[in-house]
N, C-alpha and C. Protein backbone atom coordinates (compact mmCIF):
# COMPACT_ATOMS: atom_id res chain seq x y z
N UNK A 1 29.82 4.02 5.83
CA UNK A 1 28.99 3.50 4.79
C UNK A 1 27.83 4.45 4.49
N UNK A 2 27.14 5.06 5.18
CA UNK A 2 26.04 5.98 5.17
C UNK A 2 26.88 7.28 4.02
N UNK A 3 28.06 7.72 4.91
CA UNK A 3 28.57 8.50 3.85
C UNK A 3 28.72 8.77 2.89
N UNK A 4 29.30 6.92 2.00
CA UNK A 4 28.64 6.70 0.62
C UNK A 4 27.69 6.48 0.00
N UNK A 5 26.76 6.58 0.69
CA UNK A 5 25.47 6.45 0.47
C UNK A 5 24.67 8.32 -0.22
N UNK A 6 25.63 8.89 1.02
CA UNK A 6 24.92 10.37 0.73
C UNK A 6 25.47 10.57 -0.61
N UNK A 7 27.08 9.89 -0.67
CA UNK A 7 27.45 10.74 -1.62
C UNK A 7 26.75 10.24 -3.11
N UNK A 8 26.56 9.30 -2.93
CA UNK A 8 25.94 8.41 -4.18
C UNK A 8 24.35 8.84 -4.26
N UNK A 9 23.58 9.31 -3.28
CA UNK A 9 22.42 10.14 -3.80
C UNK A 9 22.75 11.67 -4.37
N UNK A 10 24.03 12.02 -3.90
CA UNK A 10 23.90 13.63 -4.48
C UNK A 10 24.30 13.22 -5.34
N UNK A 11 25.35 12.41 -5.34
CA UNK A 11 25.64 12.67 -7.34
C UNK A 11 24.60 12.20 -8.37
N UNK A 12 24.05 11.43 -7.84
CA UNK A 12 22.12 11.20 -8.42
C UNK A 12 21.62 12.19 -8.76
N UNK A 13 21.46 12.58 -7.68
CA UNK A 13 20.74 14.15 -7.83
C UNK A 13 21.00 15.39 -8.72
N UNK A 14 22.65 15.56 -9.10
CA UNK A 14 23.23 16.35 -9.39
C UNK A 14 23.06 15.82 -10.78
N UNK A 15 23.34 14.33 -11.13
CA UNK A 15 23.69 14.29 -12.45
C UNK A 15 21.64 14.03 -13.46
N UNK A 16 20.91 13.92 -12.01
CA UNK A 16 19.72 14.13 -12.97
C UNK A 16 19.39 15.79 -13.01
N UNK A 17 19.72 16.84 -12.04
CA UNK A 17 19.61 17.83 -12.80
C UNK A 17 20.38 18.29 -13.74
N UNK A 18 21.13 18.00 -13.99
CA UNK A 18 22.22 18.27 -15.42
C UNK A 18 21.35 17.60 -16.49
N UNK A 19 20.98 16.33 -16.60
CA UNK A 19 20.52 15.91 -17.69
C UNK A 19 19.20 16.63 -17.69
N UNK A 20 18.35 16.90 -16.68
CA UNK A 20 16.80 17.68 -17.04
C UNK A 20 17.40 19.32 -17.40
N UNK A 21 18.14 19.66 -17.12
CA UNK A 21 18.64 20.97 -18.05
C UNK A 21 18.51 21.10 -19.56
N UNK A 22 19.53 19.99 -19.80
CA UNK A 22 19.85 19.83 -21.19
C UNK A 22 19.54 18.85 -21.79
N UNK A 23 18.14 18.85 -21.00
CA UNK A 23 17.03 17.99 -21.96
C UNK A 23 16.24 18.66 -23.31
N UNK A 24 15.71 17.59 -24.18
CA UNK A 24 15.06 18.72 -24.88
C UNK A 24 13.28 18.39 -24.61
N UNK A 25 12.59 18.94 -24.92
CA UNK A 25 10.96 18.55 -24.37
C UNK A 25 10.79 17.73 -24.76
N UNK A 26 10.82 16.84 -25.53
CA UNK A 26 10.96 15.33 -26.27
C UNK A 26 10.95 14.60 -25.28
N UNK A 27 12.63 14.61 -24.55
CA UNK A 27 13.15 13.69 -23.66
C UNK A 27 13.03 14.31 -22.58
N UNK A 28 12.30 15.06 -22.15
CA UNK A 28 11.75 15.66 -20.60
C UNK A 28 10.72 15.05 -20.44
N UNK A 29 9.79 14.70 -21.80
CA UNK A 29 8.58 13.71 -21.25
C UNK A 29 9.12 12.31 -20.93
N UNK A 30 10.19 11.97 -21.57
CA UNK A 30 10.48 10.18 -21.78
C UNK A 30 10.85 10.07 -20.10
N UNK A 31 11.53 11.16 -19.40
CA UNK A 31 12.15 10.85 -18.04
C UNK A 31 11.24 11.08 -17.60
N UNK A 32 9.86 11.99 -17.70
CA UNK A 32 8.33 11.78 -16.47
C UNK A 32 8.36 10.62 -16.81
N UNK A 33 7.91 9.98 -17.88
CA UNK A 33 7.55 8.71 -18.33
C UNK A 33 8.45 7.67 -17.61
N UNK A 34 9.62 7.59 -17.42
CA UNK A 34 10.60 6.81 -16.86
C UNK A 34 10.37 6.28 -15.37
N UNK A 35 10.33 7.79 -14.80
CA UNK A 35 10.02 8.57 -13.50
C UNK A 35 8.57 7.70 -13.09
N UNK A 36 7.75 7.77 -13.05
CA UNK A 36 6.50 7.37 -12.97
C UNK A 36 6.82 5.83 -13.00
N UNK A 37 6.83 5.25 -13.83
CA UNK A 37 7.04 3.84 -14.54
C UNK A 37 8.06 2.99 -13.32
N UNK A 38 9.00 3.70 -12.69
CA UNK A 38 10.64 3.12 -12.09
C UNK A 38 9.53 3.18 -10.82
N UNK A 39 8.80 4.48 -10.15
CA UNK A 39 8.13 4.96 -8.80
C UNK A 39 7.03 3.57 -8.83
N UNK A 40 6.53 3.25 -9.94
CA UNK A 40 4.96 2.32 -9.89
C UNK A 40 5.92 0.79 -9.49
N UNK A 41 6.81 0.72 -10.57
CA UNK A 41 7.17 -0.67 -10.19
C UNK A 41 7.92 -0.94 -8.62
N UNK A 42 8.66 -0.23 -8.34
CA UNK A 42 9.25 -0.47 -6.35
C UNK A 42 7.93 -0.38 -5.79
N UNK A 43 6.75 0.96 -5.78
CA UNK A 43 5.83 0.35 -5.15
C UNK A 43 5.23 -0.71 -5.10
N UNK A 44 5.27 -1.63 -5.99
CA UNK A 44 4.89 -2.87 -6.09
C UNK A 44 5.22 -3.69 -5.37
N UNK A 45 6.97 -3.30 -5.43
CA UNK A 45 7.89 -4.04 -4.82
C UNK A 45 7.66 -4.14 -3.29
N UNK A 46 7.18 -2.25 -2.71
CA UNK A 46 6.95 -2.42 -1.22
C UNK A 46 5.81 -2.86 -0.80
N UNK A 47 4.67 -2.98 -2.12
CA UNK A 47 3.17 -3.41 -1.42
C UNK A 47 3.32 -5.20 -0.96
N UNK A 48 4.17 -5.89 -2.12
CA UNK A 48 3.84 -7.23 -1.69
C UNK A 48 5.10 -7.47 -0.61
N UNK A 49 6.19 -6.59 -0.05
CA UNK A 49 7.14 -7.00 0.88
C UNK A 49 5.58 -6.12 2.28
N UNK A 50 5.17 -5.95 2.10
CA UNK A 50 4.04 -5.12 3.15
C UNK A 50 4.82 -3.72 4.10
N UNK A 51 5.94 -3.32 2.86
CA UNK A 51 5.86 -1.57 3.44
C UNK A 51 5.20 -0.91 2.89
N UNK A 52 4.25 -0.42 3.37
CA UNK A 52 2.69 0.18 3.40
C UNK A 52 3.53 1.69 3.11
N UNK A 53 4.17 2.27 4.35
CA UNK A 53 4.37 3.16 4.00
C UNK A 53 5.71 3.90 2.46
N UNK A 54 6.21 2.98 2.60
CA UNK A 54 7.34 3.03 1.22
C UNK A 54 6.33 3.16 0.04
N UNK A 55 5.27 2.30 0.07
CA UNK A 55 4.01 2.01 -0.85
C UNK A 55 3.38 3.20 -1.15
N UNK A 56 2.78 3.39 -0.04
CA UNK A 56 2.34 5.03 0.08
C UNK A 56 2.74 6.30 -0.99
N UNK A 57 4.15 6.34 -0.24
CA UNK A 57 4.98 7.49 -0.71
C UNK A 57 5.52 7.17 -2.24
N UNK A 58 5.50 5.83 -2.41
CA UNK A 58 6.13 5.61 -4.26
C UNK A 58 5.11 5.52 -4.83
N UNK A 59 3.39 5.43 -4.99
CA UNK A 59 2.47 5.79 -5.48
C UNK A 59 1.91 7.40 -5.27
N UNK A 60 2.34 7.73 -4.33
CA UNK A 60 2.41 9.15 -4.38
C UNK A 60 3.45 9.89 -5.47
N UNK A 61 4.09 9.31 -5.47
CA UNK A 61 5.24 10.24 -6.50
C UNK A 61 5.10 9.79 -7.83
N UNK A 62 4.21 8.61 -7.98
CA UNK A 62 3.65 7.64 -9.58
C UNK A 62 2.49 9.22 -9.73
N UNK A 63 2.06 9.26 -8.95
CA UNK A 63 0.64 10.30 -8.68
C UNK A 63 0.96 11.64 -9.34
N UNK A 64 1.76 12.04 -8.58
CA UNK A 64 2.01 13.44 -9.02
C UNK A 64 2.81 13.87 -10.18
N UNK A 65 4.16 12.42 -10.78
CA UNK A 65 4.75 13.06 -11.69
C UNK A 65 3.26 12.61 -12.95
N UNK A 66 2.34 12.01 -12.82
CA UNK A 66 1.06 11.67 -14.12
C UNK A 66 0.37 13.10 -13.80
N UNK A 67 -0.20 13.13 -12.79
CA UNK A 67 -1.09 14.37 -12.73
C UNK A 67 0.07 15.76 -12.83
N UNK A 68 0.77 16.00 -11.95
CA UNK A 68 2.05 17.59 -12.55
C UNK A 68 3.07 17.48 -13.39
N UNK A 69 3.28 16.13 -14.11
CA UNK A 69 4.16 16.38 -15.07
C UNK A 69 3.43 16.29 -16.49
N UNK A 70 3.07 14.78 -16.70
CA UNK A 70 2.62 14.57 -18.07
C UNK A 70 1.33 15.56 -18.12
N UNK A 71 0.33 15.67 -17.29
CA UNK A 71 -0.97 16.32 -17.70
C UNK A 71 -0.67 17.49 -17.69
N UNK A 72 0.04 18.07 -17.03
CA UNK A 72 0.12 19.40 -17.21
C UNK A 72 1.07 19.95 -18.68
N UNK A 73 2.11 18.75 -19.13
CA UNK A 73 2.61 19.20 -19.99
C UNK A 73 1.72 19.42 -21.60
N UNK A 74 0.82 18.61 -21.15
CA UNK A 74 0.11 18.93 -22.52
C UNK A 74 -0.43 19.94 -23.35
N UNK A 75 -0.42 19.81 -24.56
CA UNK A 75 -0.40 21.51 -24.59
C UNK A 75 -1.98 21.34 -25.89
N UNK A 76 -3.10 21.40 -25.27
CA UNK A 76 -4.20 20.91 -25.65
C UNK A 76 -4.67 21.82 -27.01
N UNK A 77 -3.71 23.29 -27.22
CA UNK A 77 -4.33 23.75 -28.66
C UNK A 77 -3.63 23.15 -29.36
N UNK A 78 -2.85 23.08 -29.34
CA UNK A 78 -1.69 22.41 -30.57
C UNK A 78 -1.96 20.63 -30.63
N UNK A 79 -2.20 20.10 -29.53
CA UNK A 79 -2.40 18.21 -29.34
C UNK A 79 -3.75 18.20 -29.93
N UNK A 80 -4.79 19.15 -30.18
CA UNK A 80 -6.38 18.91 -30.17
C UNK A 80 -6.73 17.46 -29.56
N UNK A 81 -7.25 16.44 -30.51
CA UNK A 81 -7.62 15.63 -29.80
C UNK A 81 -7.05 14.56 -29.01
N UNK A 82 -5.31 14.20 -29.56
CA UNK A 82 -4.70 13.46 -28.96
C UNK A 82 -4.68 14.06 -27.49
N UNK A 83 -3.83 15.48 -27.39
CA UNK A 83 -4.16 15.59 -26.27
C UNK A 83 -5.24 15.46 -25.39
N UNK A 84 -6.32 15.92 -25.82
CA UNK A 84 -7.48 15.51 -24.59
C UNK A 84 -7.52 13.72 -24.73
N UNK A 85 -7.54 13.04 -25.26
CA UNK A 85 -7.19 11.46 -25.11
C UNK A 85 -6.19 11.34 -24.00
N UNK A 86 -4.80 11.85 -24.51
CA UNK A 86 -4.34 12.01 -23.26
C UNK A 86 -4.18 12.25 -22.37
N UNK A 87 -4.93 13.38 -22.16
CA UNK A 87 -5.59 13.83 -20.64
C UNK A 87 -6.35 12.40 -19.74
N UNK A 88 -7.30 12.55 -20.52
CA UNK A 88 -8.41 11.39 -19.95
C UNK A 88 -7.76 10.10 -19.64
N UNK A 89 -6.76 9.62 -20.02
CA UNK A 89 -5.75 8.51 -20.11
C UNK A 89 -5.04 9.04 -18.83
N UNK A 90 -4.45 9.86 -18.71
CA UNK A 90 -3.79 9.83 -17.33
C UNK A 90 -4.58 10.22 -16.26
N UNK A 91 -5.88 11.06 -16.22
CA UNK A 91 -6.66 10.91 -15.17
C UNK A 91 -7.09 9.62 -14.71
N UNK A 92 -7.28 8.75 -15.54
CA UNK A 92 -7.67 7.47 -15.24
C UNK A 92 -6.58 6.06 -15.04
N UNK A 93 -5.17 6.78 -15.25
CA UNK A 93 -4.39 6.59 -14.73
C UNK A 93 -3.84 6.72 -12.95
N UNK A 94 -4.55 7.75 -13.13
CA UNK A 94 -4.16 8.72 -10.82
C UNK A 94 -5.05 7.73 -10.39
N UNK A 95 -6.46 8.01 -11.19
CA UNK A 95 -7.47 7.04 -10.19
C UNK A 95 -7.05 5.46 -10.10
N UNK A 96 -6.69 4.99 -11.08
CA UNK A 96 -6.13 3.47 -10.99
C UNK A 96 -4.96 3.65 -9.73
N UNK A 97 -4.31 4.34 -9.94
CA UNK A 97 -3.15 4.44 -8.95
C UNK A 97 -3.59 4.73 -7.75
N UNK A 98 -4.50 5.65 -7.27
CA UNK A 98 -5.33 5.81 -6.27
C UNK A 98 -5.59 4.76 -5.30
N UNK A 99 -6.44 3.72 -6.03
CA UNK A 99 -7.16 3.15 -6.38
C UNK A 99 -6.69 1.65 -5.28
N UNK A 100 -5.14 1.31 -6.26
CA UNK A 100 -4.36 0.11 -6.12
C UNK A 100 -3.85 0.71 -4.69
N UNK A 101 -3.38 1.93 -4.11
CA UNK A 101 -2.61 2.30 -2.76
C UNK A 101 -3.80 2.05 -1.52
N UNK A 102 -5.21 2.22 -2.03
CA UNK A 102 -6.30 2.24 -1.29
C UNK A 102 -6.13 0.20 -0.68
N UNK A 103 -6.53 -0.55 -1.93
CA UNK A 103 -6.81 -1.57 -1.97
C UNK A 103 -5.87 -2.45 -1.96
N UNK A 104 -4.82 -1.87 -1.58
CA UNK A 104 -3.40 -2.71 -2.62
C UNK A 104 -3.24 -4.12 -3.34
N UNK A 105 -3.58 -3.25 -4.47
CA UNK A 105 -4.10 -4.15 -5.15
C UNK A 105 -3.10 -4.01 -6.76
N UNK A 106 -1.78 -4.67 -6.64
CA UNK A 106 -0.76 -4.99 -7.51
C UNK A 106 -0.79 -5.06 -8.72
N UNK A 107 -2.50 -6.06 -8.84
CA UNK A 107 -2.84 -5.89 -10.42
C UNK A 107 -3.02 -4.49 -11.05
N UNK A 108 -3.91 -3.40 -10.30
CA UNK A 108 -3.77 -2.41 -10.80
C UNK A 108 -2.61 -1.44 -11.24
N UNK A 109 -1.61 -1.84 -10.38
CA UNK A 109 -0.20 -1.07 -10.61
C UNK A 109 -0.31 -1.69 -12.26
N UNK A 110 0.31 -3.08 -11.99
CA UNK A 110 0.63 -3.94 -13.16
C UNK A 110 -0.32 -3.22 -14.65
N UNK A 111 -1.85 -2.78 -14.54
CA UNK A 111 -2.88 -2.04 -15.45
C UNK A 111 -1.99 -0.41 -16.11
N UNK A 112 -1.63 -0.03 -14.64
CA UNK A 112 -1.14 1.78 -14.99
C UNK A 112 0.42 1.36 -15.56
N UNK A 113 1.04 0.61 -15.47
CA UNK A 113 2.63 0.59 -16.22
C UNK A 113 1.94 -0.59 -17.72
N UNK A 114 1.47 -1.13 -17.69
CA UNK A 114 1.13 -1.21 -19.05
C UNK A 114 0.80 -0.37 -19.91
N UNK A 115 -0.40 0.63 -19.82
CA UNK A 115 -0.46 1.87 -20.35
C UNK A 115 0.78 2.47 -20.35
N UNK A 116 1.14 3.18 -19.56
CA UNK A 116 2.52 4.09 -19.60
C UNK A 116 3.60 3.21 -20.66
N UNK A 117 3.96 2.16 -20.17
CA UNK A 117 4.80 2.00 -21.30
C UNK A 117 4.20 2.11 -22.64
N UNK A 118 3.14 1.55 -22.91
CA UNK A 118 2.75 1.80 -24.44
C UNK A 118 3.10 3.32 -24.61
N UNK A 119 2.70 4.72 -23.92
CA UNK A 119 2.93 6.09 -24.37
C UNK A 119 3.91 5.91 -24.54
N UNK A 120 5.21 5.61 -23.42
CA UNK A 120 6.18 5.79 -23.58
C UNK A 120 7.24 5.35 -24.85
N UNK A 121 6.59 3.85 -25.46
CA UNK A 121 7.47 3.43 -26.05
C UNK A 121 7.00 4.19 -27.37
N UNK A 122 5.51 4.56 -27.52
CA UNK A 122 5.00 5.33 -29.07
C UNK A 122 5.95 6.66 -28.74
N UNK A 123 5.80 7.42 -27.83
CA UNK A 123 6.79 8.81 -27.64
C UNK A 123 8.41 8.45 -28.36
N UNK A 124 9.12 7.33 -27.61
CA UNK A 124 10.07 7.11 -27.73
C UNK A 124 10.16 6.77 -29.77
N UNK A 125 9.09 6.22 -29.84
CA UNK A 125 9.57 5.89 -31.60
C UNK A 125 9.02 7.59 -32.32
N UNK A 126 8.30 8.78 -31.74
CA UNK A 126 8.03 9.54 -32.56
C UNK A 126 9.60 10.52 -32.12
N UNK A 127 10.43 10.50 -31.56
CA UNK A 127 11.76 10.78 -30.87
C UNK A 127 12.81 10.07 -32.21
N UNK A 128 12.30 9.39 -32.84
CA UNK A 128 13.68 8.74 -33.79
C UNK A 128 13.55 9.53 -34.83
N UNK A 129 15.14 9.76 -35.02
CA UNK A 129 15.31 10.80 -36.36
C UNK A 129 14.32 9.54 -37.58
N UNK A 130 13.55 10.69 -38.40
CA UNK A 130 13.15 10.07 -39.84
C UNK A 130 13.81 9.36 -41.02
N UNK A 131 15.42 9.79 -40.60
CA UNK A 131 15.86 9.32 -41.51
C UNK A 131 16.52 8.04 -40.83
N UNK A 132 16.38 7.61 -39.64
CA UNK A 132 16.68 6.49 -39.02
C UNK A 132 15.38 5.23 -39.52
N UNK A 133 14.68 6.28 -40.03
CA UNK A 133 13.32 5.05 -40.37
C UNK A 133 13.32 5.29 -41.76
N UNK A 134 14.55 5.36 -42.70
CA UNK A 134 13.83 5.33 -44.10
C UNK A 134 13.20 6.69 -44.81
N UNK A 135 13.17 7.47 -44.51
CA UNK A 135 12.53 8.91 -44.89
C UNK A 135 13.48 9.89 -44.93
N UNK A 136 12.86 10.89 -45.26
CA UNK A 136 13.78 12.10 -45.49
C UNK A 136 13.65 12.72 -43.68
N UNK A 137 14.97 13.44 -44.04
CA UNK A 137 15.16 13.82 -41.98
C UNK A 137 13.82 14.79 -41.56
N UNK A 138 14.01 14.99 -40.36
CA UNK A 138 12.58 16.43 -40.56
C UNK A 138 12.94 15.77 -38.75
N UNK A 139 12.10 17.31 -38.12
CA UNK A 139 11.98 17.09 -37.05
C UNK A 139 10.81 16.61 -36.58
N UNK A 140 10.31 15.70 -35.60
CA UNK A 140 9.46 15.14 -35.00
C UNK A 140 9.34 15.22 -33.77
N UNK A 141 8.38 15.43 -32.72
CA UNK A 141 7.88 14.94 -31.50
C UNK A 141 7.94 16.16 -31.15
N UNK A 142 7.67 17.33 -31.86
CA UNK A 142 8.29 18.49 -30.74
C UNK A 142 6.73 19.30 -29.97
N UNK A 143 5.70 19.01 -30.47
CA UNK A 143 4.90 19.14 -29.47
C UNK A 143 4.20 17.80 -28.58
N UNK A 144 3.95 18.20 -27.20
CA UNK A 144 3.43 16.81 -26.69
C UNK A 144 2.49 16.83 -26.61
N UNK A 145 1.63 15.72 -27.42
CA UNK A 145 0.07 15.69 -27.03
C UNK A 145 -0.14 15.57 -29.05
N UNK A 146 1.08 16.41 -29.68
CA UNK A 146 0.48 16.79 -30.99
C UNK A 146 0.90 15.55 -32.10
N UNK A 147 0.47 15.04 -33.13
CA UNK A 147 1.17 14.11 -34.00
C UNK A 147 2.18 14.76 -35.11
């Protein structure tokens, strides 16, 4: 049983680096966004079952894909002010997350995946072809941070 277990994480593994390959930057943010969002909610899951340490380590990885994925992806000449909004939005995102692993304190998780989904779901609608909304086609979303 362990066996299938390994094999069912590598092919995890394998089939999310295939898809982050032949991602396009659009949908490389939607999977941080995913990523983060899937890590916040199990920690939740391990703070109120009281694995502290599962807790730990899945707010750690909420932590780092906000602070080394989304913040770093921003690309602040081209975003001007959205991006720095968004900066400040996910710093105050780590610290909430910080924050809730310190205190464990669930509501705060529940605070940082409310935010995130709102980016995520505005990202996800600037991701729909234009002409799926009525307009003439054109490309959209291709800088992050930018409108």
């Amino acid at each position: 049983m362990a066996l299938s277990r390994q094999m069912q994480a590598a092919y995890g593994r394998s089939a999310l680096e295939t898809e982050v390959l032949a991602a396009t930057p659009h949908k490389l943010v939607l999977m941080l966004l995913d990523g983060a969002l899937q890590a916040i909610r199990r920690a939740k899951i391990a703070m109120e079952a009281g694995q502290i340490a599962d807790k730990g380590m899945l707010i750690g990885k909420a932590i780092s894909i906000v602070d080394e994925g989304l913040r770093l992806a921003l690309d602040h000449d081209k975003g001007g002010d959205i991006a720095s909004n968004l900066d400040q939005l996910y710093e105050y995102c780590t610290r909430q997350l910080f924050q809730a692993n310190i205190n464990n304190d669930p509501a705060l998780l529940d605070q940082v995946c409310a935010l995130l989904n709102e980016i995520r779901d505005a990202w996800a609608q600037i991701g729909v072809p234009a002409n799926t909304q009525g307009s003439v086609p054109g490309e959209t979303g291709k800088i992050y941070g930018a409108a």
